[in-house]
Protein backbone atom coordinates (compact mmCIF):
# COMPACT_ATOMS: atom_id res chain seq x y z
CA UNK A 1 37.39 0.48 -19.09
CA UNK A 2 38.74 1.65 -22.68
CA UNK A 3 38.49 5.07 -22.37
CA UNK A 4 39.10 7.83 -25.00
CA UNK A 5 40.06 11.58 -23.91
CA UNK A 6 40.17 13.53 -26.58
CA UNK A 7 42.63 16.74 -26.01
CA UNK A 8 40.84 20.14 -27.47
CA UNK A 9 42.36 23.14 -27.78
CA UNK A 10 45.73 25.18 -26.35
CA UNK A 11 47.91 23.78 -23.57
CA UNK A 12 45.92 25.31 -20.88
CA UNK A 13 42.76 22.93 -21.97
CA UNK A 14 44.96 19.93 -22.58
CA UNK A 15 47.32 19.16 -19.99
CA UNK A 16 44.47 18.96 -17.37
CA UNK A 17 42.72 15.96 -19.42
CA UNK A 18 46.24 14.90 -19.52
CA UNK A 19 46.28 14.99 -15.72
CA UNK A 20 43.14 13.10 -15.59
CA UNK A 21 44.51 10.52 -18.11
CA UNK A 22 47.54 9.80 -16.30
CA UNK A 23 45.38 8.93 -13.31
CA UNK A 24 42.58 7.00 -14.96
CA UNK A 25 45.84 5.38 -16.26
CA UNK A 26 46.59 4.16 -12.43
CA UNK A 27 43.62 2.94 -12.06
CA UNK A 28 44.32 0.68 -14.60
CA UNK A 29 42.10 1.41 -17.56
CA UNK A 30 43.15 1.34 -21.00
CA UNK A 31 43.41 5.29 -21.95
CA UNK A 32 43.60 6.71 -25.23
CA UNK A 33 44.05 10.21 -25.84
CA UNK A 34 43.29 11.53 -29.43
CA UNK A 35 45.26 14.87 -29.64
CA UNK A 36 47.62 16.84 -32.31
CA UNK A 37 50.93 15.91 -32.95
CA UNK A 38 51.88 18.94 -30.87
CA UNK A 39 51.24 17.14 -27.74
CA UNK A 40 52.62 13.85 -28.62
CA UNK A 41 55.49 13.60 -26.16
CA UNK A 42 53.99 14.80 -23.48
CA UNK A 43 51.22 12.20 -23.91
CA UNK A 44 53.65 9.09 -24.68
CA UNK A 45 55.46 10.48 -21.01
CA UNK A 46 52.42 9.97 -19.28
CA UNK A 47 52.14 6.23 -20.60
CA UNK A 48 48.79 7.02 -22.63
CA UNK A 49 48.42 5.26 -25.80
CA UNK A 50 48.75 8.74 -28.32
CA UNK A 51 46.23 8.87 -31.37
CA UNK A 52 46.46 11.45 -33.75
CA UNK A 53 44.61 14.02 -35.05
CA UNK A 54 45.58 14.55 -38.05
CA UNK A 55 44.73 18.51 -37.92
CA UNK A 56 48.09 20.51 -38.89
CA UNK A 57 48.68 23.10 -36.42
CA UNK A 58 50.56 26.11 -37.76
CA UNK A 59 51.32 28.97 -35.27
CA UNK A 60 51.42 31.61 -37.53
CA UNK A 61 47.81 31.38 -38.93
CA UNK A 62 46.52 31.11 -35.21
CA UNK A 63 48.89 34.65 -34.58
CA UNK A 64 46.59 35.57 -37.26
CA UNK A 65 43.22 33.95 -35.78
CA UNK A 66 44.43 36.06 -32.34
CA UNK A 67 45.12 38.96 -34.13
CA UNK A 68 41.83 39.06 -35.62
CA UNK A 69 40.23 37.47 -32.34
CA UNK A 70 41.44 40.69 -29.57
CA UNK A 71 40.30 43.65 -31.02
CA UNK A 72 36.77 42.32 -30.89
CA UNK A 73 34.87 43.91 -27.90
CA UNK A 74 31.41 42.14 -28.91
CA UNK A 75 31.81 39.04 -26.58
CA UNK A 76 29.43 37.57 -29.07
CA UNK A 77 31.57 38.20 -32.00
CA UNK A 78 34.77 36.92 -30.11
CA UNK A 79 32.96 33.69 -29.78
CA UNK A 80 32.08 33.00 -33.39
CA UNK A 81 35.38 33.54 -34.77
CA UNK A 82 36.45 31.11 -32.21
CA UNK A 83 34.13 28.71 -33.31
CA UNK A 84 34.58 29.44 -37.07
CA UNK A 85 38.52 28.85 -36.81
CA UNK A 86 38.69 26.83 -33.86
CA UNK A 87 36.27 24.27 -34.62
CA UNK A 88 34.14 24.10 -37.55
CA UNK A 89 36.45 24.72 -39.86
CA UNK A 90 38.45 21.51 -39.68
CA UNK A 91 35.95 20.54 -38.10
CA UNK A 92 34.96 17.30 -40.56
CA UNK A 93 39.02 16.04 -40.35
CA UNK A 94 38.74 16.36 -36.30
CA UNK A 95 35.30 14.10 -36.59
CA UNK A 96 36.64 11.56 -38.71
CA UNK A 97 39.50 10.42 -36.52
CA UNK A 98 37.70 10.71 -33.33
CA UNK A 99 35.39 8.73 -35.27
CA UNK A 100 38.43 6.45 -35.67
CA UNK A 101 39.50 6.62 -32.94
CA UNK A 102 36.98 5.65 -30.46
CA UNK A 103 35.51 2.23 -31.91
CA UNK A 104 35.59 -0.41 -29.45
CA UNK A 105 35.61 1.88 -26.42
CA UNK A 106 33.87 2.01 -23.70
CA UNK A 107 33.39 5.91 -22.50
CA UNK A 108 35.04 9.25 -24.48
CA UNK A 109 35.88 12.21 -22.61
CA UNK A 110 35.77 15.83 -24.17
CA UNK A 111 35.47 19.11 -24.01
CA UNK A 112 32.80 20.77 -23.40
CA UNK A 113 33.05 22.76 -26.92
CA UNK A 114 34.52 20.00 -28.88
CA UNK A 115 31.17 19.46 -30.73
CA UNK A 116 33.39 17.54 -33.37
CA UNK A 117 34.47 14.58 -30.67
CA UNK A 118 30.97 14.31 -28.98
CA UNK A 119 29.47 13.69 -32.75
CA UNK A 120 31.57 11.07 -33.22
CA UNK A 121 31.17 9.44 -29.42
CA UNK A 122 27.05 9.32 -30.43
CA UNK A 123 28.05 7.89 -33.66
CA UNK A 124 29.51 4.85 -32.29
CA UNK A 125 27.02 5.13 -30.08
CA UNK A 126 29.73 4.78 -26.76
CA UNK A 127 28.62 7.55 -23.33
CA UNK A 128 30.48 10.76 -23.35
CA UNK A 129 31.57 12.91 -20.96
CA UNK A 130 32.67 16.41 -21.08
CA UNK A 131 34.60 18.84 -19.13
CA UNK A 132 34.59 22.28 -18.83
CA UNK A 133 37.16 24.73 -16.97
CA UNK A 134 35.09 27.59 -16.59
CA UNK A 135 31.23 27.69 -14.75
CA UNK A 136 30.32 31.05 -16.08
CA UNK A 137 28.40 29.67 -19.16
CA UNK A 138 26.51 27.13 -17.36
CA UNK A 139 23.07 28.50 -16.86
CA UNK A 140 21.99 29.12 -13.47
CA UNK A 141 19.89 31.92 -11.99
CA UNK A 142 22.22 32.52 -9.21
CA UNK A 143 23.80 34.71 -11.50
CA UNK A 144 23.85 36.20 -14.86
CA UNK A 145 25.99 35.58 -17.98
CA UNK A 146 29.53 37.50 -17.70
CA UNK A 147 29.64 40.31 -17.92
CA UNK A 148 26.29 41.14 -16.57
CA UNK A 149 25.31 41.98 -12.87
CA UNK A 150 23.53 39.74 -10.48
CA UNK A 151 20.54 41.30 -9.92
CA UNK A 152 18.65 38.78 -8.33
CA UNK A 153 16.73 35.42 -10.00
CA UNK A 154 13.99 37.31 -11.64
CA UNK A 155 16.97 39.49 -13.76
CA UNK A 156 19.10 36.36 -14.67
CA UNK A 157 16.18 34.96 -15.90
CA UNK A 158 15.70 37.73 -18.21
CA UNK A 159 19.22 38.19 -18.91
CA UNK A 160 19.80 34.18 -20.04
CA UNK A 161 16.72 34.49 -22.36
CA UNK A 162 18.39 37.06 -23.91
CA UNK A 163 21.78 35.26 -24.59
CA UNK A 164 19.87 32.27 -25.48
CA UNK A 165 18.25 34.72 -28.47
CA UNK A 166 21.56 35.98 -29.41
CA UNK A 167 23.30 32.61 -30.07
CA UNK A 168 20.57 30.59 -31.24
CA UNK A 169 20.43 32.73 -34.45
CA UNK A 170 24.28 32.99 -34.47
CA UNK A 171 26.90 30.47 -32.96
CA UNK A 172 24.05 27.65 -32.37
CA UNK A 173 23.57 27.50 -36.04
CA UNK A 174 27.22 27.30 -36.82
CA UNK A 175 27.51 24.27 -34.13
CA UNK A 176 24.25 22.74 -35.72
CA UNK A 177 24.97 22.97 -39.33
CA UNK A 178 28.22 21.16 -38.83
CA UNK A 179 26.26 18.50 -36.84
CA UNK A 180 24.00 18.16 -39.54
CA UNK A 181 26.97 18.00 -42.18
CA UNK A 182 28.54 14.40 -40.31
CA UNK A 183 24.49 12.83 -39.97
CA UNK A 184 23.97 14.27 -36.71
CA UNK A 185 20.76 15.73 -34.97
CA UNK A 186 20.83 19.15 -34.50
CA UNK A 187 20.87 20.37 -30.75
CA UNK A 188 18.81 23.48 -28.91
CA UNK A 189 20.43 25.99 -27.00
CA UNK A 190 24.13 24.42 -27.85
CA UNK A 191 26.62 26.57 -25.92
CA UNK A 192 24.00 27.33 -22.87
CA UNK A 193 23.01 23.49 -22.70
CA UNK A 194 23.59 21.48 -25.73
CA UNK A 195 27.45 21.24 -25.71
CA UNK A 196 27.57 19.62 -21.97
CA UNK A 197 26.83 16.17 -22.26
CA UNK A 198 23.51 14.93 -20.44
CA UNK A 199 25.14 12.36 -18.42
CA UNK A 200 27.90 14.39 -16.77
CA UNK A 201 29.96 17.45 -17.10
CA UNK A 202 33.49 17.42 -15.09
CA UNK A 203 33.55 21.34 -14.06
CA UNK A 204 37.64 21.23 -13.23
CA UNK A 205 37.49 24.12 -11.27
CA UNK A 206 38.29 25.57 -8.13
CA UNK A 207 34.93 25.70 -6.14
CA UNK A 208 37.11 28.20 -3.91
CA UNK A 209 37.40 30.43 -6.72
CA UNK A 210 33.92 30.10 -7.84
CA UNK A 211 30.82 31.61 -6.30
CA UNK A 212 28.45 28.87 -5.22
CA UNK A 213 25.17 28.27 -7.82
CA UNK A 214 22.58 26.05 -8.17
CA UNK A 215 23.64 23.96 -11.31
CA UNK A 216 21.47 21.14 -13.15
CA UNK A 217 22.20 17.92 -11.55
CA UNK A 218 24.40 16.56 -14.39
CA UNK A 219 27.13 19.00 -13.71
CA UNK A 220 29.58 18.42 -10.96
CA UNK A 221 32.55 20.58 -9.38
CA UNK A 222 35.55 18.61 -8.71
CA UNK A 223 38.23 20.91 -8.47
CA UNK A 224 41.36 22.21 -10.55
CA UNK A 225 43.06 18.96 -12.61
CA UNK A 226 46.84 19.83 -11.89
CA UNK A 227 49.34 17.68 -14.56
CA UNK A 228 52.33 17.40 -12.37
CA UNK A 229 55.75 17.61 -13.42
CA UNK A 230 58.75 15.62 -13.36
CA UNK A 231 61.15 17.04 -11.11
CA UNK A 232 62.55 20.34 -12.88
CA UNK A 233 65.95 21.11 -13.06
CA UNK A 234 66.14 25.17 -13.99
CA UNK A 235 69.34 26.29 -15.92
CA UNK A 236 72.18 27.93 -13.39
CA UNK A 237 71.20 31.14 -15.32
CA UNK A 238 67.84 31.62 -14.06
CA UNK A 239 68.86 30.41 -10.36
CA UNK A 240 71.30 32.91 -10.43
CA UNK A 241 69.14 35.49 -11.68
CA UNK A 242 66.32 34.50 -8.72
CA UNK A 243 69.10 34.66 -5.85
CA UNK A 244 70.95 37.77 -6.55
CA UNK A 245 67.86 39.99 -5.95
CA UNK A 246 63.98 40.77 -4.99
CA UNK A 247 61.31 38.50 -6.28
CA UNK A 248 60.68 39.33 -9.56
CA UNK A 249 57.52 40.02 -11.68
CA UNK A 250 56.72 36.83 -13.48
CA UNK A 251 55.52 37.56 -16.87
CA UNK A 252 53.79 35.12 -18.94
CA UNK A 253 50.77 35.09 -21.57
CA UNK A 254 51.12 31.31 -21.95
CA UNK A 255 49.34 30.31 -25.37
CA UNK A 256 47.89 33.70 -26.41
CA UNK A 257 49.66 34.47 -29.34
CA UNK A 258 49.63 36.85 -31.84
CA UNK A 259 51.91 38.30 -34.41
CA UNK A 260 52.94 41.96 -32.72
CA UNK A 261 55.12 39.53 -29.60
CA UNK A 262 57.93 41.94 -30.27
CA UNK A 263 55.61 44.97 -29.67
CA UNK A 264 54.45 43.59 -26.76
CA UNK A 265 57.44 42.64 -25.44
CA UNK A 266 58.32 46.24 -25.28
CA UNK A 267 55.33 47.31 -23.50
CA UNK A 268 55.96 45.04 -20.64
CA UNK A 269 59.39 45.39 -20.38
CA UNK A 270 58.82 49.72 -20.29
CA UNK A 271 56.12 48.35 -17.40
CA UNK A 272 58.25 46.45 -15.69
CA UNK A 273 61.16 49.54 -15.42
CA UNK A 274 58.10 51.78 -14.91
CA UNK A 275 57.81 49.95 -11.53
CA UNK A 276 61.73 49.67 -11.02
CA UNK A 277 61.23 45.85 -10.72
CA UNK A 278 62.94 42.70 -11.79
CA UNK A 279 61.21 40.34 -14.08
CA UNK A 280 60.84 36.78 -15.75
CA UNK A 281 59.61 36.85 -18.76
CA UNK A 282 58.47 33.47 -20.46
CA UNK A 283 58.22 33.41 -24.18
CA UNK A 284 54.44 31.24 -25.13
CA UNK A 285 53.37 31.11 -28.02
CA UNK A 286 53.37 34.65 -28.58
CA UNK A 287 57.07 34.94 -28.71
CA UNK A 288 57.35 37.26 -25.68
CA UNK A 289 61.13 38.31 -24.75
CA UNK A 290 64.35 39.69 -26.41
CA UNK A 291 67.30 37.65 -27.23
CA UNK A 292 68.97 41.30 -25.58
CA UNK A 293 70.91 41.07 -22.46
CA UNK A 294 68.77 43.81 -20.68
CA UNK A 295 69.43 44.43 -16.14
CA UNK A 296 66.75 42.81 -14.18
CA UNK A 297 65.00 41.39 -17.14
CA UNK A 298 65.85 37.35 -17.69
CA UNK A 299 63.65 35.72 -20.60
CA UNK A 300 62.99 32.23 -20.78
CA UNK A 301 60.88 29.37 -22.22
CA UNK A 302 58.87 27.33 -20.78
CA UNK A 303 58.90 27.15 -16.95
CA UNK A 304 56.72 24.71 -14.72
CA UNK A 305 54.47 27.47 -12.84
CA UNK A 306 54.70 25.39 -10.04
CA UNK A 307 58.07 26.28 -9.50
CA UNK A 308 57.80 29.32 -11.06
CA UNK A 309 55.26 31.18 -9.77
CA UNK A 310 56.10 31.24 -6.09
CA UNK A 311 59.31 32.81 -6.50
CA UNK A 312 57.54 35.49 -7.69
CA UNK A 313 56.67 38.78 -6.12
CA UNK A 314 53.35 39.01 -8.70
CA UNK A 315 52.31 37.20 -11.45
CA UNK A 316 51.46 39.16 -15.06
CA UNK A 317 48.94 36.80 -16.67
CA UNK A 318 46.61 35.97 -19.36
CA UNK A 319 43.43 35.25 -17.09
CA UNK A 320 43.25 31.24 -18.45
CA UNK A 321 41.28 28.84 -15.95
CA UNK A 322 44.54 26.65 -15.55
CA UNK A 323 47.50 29.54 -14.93
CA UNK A 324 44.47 31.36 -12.79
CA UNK A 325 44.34 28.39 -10.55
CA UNK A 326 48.47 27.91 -10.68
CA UNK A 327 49.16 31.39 -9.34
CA UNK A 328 46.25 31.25 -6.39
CA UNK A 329 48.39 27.56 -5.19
CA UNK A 330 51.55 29.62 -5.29
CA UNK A 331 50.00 32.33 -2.86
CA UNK A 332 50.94 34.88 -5.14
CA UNK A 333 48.51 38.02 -6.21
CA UNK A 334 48.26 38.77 -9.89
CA UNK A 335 47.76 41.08 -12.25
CA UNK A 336 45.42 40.17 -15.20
CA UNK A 337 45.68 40.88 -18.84
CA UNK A 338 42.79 38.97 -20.41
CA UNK A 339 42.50 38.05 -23.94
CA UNK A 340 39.59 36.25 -24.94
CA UNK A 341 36.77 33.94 -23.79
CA UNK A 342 36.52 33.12 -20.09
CA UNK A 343 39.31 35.45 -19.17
CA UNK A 344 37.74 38.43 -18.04
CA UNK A 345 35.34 36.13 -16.06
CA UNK A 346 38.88 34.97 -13.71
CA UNK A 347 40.32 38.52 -13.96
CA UNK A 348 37.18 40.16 -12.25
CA UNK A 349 37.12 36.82 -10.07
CA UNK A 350 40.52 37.54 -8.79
CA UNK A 351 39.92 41.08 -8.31
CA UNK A 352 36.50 40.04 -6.39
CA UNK A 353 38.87 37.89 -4.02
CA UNK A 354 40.51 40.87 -3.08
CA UNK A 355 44.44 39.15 -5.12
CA UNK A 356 44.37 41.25 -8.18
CA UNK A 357 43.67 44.65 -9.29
CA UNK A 358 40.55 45.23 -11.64
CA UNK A 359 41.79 43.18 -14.90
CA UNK A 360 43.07 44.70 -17.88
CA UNK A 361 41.97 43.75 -21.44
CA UNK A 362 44.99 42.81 -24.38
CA UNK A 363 44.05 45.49 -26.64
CA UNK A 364 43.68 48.09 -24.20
CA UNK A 365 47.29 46.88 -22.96
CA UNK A 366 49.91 50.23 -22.24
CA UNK A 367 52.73 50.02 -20.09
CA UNK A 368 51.04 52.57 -18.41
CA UNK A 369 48.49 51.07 -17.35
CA UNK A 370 50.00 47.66 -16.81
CA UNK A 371 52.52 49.96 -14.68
CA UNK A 372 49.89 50.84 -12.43
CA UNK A 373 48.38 47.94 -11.73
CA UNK A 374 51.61 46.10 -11.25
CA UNK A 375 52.46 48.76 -8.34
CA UNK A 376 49.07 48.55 -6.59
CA UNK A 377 49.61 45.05 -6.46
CA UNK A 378 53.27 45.91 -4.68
CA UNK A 379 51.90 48.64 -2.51
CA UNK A 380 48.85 46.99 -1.50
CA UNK A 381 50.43 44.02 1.53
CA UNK A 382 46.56 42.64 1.79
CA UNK A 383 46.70 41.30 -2.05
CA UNK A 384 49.07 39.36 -0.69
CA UNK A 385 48.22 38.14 2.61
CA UNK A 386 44.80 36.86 0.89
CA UNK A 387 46.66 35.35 -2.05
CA UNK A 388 48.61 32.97 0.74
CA UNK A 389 44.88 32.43 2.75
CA UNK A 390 43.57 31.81 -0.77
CA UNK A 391 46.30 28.95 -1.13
CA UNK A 392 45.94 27.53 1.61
CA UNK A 393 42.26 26.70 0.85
CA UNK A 394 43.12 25.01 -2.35
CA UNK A 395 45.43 23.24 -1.39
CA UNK A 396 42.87 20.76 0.57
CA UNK A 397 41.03 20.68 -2.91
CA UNK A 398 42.05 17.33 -4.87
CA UNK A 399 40.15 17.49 -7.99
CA UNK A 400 41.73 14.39 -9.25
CA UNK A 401 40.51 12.09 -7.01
CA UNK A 402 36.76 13.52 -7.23
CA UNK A 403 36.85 13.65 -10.71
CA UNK A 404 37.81 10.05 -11.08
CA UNK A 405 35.37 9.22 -8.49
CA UNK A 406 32.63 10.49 -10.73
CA UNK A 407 33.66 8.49 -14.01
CA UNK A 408 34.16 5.25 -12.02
CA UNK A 409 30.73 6.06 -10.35
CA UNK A 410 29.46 6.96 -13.86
């Protein structure tokens, strides 16, 4: 088949279509992936044809989209300015070369969210797929929305209705005037139903992570799409730093950003001493780290949490679906410090597992409290002894392979 993929969002939602890509690829279809420039190299590596979006990404207006995004406690309110700056807002550029892009194919993959892409897939009237990382927006009555209770069938019911009132009048309209704007019917109920396509919806997640629900028929679990690495080669620095003492606390916020990284980077480091631990802390996007030579502290970019993670004693984390899933395969517990959207949904699933304390949010973030948690993590052993049970159960996941199952089927 030609297939399109089209790569949404940070690095956490992109490398696993990436994954996917790179195996479709083996299976010898013809795979595009329409992405930004940002991710061009790592999609020419993989041996994908690269199309580009030609969105300019500039990291210091989304520090400023972040810093206006975490102070926000209405969940509600979170997701509109995600939608306003995320998506509809270049929204009409994004449309246009998916638009582009995807004439002649056969099937386009997106995210679940990426309204933009699945316009343009029914405008050149190919099937789409989506995929989604997180099941906690997927109505079902086995449980409520985050961060409600599950109270039974009868109270989810109730609860969804709700929700359903709450974005119709405000995210649903943003989602359905843009649809409007390119020619496009308007949907119902667009982030509880209309954003998943109706033929099939790829939930890359960890059913092991996940409690079980009755979903509608047109979404499937497959499990957690890992993009593999070539073999990594870490500087003689950080081996060094690894051998000559305990595992450390690895540190690392991946593509949160924000403009106060310096701040921050004080806050864990005064956590981190709080504790009298060593740590690794990796830059992101939020500039984490000091160019200071500081004892038991080594900063770093970008590390492959495969490696990573499992010389780790914990891991400090921003609660996203795909470093979630990385630190349960490295049978390490965690400590979570979420930041926006499904976040607090993996910190309080960790925390129901039994491999994390209860989660902390960003802008309630002290090295106090960070302190604290980091330290029940050490002085609790059964974090992680079910961290390394935990591990072993995913590890006889292969999402991959399912997922490509279902497209082929499809």
């Amino acid at each position: 088949m030609k297939i399109v993929v089209v790569g949404w969002g940070t690095t956490g939602d992109v490398y696993p279509v990436l994954a996917l890509s790179e195996r479709l690829l083996e299976r010898g279809h013809q795979v595009r992936v329409c992405a930004l420039a940002l991710y061009r190299d790592k999609i020419l590596e993989i041996g994908a044809e690269f199309y580009e979006i030609g969105v300019d990404f500039d990291l210091e207006e989304f520090h400023a989209a972040m810093d206006a995004v975490i102070p926000k406690r209405d969940p509600l309110a979170m997701m509109r300015l995600i939608v306003e700056e995320g998506i509809v807002r270049r929204g009409e550029k994004w449309y246009q070369d998916c638009l582009a892009a995807m004439k002649g194919a056969d099937l386009a993959i997106c995210h679940s969210v990426d309204i933009p892409a699945q316009e343009a897939a029914i405008k050149n009237e190919i099937p789409w797929l989506t995929v989604t990382y997180c099941p906690a927006i997927i109505k079902s009555l086995d449980f409520a929305p985050y961060p409600f209770p599950n109270w039974g069938r009868a109270f989810n019911a109730i609860v969804w209705k709700l929700a359903q009132l709450r974005l119709t009048s405000s995210i649903d309209s943003l989602f359905n005037q843009f649809i409007v704007s390119v020619g496009g019917k308007p949907r119902n109920a667009v982030l509880l139903d209309g954003m998943y396509s109706p033929h099939l919806n790829l939930i890359a997640a960890s059913p092991t992570l996940c409690p079980p629900a009755d979903f509608p028929p047109n979404h499937k679990f497959t499990g957690v799409w890992h993009l593999a690495s070539p073999s990594y080669d870490p500087s003689s620095e950080l081996v060094a730093f690894l051998e000559e003492g305990p595992p450390p606390v690895i540190i690392t916020f991946g593509s949160m950003g924000g403009s106060n990284g310096r701040e921050t980077t004080k806050i864990l480091i005064d956590a981190v001493r709080r504790t009298n631990q060593r740590a690794v802390i990796q830059s992101g996007w939020g500039r984490l780290g000091t160019q200071d030579e500081l004892p038991n502290i080594f900063c770093t970019e970008y590390v492959p949490h495969q490696w990573l993670f499992p010389q780790g004693s914990c891991v400090v984390h921003h609660g996203g679906a795909g470093t979630t899933a990385s630190v349960c395969r490295a049978r390490v517990p965690s400590v979570v410090v979420a930041h926006n959207a499904d976040q607090p949904y993996w910190g309080k699933r960790l925390s129901d597992l039994g491999v994390a304390p209860k989660h902390l949010h960003r802008r309630n973030l002290t090295a106090e409290r960070l302190a604290k948690r980091i330290q029940k993590v050490l002085d609790t052993p059964a974090m992680k002894e079910r961290a390394q049970v935990l591990g072993k159960q995913m590890e006889t996941e292969d999402g991959l392979t399912t997922a490509i199952e279902l497209v082929e089927s499809f």
